[in-house]
N, C-alpha and C. Protein backbone atom coordinates (compact mmCIF):
# COMPACT_ATOMS: atom_id res chain seq x y z
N UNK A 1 -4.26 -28.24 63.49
CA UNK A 1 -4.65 -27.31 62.45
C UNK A 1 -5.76 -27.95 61.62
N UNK A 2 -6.83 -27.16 61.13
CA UNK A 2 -7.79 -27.67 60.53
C UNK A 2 -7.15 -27.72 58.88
N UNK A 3 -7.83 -29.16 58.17
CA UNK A 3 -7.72 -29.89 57.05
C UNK A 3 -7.88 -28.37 55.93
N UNK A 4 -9.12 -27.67 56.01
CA UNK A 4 -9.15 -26.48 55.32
C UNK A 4 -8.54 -25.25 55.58
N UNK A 5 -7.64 -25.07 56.29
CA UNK A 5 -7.06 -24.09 56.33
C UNK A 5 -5.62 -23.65 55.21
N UNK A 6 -5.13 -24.55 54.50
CA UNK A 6 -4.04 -24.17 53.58
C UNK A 6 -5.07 -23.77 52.06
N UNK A 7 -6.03 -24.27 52.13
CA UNK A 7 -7.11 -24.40 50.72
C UNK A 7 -7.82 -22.92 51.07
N UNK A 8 -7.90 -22.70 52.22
CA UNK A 8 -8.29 -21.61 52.15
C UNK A 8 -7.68 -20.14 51.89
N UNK A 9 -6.51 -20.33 52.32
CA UNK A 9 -5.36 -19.52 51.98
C UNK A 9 -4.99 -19.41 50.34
N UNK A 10 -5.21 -20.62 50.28
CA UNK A 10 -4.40 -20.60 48.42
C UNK A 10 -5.82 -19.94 47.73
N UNK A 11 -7.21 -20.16 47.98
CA UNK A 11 -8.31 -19.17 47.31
C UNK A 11 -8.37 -17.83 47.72
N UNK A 12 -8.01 -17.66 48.91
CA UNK A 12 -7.80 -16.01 48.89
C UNK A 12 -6.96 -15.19 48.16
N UNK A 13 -5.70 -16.03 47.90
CA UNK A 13 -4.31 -15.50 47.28
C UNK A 13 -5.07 -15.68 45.69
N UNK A 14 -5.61 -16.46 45.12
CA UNK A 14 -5.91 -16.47 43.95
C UNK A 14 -7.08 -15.67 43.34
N UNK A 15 -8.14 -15.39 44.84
CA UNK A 15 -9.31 -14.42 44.13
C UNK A 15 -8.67 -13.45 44.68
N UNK A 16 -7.61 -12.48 45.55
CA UNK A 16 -7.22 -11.33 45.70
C UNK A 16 -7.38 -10.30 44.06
N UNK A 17 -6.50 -10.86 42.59
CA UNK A 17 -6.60 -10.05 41.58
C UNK A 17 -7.79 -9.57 41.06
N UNK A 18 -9.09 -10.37 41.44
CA UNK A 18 -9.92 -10.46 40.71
C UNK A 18 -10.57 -8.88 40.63
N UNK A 19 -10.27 -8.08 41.79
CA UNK A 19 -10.98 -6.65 41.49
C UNK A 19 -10.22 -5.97 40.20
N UNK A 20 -8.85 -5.98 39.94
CA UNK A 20 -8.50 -5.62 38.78
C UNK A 20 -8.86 -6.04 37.73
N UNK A 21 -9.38 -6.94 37.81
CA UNK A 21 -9.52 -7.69 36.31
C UNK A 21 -11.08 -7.04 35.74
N UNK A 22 -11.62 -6.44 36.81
CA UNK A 22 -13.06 -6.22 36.77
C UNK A 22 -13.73 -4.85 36.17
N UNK A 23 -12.56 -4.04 35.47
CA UNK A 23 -12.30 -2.96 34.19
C UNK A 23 -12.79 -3.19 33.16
N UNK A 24 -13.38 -2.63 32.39
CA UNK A 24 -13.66 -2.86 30.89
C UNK A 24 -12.87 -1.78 30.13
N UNK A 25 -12.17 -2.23 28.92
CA UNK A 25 -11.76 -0.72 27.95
C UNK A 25 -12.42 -0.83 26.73
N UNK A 26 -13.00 0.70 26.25
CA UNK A 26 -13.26 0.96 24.57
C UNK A 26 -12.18 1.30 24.05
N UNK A 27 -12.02 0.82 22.83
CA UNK A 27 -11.12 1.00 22.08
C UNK A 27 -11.18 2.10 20.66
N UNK A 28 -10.67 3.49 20.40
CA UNK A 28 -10.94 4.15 19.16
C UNK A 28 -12.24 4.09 19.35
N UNK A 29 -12.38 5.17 20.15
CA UNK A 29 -14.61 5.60 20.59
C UNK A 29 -14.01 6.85 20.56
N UNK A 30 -15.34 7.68 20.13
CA UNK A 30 -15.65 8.87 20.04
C UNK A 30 -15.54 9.65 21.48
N UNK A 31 -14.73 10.72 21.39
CA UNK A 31 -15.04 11.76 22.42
C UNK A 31 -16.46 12.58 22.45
N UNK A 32 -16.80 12.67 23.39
CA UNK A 32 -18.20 13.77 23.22
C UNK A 32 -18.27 14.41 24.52
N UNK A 33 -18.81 15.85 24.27
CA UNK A 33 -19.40 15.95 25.67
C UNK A 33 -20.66 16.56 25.62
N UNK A 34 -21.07 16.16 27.06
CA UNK A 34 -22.18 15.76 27.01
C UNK A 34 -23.62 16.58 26.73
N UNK A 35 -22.71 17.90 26.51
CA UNK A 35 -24.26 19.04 25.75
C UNK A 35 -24.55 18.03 24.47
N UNK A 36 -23.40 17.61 23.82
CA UNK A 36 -23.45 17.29 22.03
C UNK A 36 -23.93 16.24 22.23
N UNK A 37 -23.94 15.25 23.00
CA UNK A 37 -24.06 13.76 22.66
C UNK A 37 -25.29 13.53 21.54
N UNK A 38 -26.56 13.82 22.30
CA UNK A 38 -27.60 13.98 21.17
C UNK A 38 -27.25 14.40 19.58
N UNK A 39 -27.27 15.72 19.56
CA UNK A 39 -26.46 16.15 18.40
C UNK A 39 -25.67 15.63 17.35
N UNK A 40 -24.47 15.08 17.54
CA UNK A 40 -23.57 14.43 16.75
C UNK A 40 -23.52 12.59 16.88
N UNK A 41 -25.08 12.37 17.67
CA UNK A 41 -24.61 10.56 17.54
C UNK A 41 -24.55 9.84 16.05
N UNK A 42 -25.22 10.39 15.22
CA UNK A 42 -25.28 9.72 14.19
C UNK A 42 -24.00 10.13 13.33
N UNK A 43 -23.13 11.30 13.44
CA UNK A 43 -21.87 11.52 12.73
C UNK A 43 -20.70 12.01 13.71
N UNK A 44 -20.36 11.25 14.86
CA UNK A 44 -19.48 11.71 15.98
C UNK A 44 -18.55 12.45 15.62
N UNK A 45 -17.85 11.76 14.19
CA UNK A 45 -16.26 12.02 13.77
C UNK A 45 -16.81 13.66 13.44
N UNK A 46 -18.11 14.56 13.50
CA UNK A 46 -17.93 15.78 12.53
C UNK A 46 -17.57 16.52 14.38
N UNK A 47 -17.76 16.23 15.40
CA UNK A 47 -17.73 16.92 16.54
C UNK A 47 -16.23 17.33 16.73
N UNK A 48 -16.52 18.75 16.87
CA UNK A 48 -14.77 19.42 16.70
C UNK A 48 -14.63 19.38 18.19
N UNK A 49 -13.00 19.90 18.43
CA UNK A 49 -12.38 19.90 19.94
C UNK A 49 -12.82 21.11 20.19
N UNK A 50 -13.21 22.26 19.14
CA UNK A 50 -13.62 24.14 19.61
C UNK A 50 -14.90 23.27 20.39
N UNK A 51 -16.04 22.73 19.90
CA UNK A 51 -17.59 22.68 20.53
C UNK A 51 -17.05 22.11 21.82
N UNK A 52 -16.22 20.76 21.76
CA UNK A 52 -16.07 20.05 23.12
C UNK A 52 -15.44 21.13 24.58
N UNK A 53 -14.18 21.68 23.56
CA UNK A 53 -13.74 22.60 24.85
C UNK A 53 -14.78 23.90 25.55
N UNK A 54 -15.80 24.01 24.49
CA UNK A 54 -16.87 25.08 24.92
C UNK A 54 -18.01 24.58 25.56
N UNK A 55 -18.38 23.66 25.26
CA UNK A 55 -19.27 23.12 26.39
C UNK A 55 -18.58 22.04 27.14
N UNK A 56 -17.25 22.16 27.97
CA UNK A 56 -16.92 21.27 28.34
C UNK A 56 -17.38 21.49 30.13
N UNK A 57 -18.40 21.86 30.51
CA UNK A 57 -18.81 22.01 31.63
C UNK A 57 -20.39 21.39 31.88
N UNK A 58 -20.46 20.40 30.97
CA UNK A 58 -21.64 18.94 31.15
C UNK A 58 -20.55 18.00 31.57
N UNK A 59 -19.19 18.16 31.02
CA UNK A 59 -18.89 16.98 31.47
C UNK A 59 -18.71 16.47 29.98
N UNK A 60 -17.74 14.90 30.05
CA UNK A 60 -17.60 14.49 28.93
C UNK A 60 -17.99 12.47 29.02
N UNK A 61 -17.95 12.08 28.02
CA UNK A 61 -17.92 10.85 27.55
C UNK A 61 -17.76 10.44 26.45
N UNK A 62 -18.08 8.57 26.29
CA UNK A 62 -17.99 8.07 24.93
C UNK A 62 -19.11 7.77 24.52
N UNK A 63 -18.89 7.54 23.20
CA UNK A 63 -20.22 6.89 22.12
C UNK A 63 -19.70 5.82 22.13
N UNK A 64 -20.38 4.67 23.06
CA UNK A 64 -20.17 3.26 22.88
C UNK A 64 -20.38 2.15 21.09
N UNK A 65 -20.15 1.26 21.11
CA UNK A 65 -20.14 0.46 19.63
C UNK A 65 -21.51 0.43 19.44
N UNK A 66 -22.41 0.06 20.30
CA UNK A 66 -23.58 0.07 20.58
C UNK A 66 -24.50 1.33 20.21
N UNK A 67 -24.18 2.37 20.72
CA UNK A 67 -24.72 3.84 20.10
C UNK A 67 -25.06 4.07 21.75
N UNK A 68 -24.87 3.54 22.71
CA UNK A 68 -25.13 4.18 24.23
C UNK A 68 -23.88 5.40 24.41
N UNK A 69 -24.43 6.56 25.10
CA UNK A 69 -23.47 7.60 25.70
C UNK A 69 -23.36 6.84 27.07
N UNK A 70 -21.82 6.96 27.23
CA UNK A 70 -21.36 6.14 28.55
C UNK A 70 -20.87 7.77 29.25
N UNK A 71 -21.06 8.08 30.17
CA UNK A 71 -20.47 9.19 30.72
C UNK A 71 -19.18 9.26 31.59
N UNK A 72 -18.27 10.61 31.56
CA UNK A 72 -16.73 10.39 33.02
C UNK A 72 -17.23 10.53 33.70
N UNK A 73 -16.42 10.08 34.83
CA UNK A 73 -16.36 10.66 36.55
C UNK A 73 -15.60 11.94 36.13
N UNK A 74 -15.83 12.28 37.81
CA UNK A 74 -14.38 13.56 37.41
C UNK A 74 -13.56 13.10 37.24
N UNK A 75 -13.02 12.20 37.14
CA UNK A 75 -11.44 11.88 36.95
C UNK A 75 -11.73 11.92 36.02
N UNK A 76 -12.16 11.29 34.87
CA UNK A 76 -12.19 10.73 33.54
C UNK A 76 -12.58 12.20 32.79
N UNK A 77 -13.77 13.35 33.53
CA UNK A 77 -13.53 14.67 32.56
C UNK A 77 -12.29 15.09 33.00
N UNK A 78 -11.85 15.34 33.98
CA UNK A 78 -10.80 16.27 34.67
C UNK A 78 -9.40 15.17 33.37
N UNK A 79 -9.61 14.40 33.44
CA UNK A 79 -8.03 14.29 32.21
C UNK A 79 -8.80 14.54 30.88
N UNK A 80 -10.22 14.15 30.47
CA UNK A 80 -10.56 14.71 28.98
C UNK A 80 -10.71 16.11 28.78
N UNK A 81 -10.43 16.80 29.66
CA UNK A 81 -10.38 18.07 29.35
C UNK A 81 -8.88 18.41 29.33
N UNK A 82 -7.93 18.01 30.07
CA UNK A 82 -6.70 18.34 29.66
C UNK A 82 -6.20 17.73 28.33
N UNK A 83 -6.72 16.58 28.41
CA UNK A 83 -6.01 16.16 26.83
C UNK A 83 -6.70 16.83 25.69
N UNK A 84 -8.10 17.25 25.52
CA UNK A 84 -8.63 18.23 24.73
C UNK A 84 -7.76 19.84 24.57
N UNK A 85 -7.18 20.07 26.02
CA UNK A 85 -6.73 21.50 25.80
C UNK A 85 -5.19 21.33 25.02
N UNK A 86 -4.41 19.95 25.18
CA UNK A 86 -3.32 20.01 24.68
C UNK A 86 -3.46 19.36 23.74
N UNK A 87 -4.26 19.35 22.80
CA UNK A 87 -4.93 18.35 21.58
C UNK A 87 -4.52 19.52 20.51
N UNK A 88 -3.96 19.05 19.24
CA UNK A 88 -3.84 19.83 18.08
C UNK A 88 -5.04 18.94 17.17
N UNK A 89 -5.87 18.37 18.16
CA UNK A 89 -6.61 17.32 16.36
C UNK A 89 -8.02 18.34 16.59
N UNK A 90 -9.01 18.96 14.95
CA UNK A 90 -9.67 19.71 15.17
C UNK A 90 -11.05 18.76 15.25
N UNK A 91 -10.92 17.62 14.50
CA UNK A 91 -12.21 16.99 14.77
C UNK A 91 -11.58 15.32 14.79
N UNK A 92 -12.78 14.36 14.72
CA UNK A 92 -12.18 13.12 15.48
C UNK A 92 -11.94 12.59 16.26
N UNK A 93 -12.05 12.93 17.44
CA UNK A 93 -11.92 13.10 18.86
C UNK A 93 -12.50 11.65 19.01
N UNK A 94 -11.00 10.93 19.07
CA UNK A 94 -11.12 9.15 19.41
C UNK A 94 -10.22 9.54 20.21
N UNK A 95 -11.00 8.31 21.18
CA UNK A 95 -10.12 7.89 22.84
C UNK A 95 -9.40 6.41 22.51
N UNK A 96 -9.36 6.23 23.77
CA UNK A 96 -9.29 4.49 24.13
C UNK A 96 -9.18 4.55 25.60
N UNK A 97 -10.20 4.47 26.10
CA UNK A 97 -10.00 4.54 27.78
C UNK A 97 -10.71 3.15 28.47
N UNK A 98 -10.02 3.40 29.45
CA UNK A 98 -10.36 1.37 30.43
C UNK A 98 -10.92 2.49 31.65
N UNK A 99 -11.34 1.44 32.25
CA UNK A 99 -12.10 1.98 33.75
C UNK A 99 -13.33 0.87 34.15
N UNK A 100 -14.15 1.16 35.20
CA UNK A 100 -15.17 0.29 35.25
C UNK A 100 -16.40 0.88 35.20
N UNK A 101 -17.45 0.34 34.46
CA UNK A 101 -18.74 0.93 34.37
C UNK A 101 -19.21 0.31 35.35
N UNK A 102 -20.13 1.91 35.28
CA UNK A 102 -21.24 1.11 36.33
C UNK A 102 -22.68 2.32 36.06
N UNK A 103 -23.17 1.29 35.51
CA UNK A 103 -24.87 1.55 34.81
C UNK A 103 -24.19 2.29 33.28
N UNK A 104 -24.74 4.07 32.88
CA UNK A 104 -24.24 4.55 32.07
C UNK A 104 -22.49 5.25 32.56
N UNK A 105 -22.41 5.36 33.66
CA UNK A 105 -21.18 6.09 33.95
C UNK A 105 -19.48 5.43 34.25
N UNK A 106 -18.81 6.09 33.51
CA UNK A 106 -17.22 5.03 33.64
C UNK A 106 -16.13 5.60 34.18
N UNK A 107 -15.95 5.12 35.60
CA UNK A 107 -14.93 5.48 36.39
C UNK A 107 -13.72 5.04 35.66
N UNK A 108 -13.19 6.52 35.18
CA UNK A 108 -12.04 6.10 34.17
C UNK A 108 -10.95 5.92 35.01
N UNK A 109 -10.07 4.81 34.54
CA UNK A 109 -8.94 4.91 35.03
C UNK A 109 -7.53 5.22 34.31
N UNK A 110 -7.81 5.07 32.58
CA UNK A 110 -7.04 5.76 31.59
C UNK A 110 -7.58 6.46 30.96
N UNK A 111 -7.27 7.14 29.87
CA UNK A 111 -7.72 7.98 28.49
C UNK A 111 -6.35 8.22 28.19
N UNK A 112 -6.62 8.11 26.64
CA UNK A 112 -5.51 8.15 25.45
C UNK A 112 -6.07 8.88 24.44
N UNK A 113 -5.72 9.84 23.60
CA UNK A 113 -6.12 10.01 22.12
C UNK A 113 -5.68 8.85 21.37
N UNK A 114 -6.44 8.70 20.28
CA UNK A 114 -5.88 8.05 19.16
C UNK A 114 -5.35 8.96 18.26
């Protein structure tokens, strides 16, 4: 048996997690979608759930800390639109969602209201 073969085993077993780890989450970010983004960047918190659920056919995202619009996949609108429809909050529309970006767009893999 070759000298590297147990060393090689123990680095596979140890970089196996590493695709999970490779998620980013915002924490308490603005809901938007994406007709409004322009519109409400400078006062997110005034964007009600009536505008979001009415133009909710751009699609939705966040207002990063930064002031970048990060945009969903479908997964990520397809649950911000259900949690918008079972939402009693009229404006405020804070998340906290994890997923992985990639460029402006974030393959969500949670969303939460705050």
């Amino acid at each position: 048996m070759h000298r590297a073969f147990p060393f090689t085993i123990v680095a596979a077993l140890v970089l196996l997690p590493l695709p999970a780890l490779a998620g980013e989450t915002w924490t308490n970010v603005s809901l938007i979608d994406s007709a409004c983004q322009l519109k409400v960047k400078d006062a997110p918190d005034t964007h009600t759930r009536e505008c979001a659920l009415q133009c909710a056919g751009g699609g939705y995202g966040i207002l990063a800390a930064d002031g970048t619009y990060l945009r969903f996949d479908k997964a990520g609108n397809d649950k911000a639109l259900a949690m918008l429809r079972a939402s009693k909050t009229r404006d405020h529309l804070r998340v906290n969602v994890s997923g992985e970006r990639k460029g402006t767009t974030i393959a969500v893999a949670s969303l939460e209201a705050r």
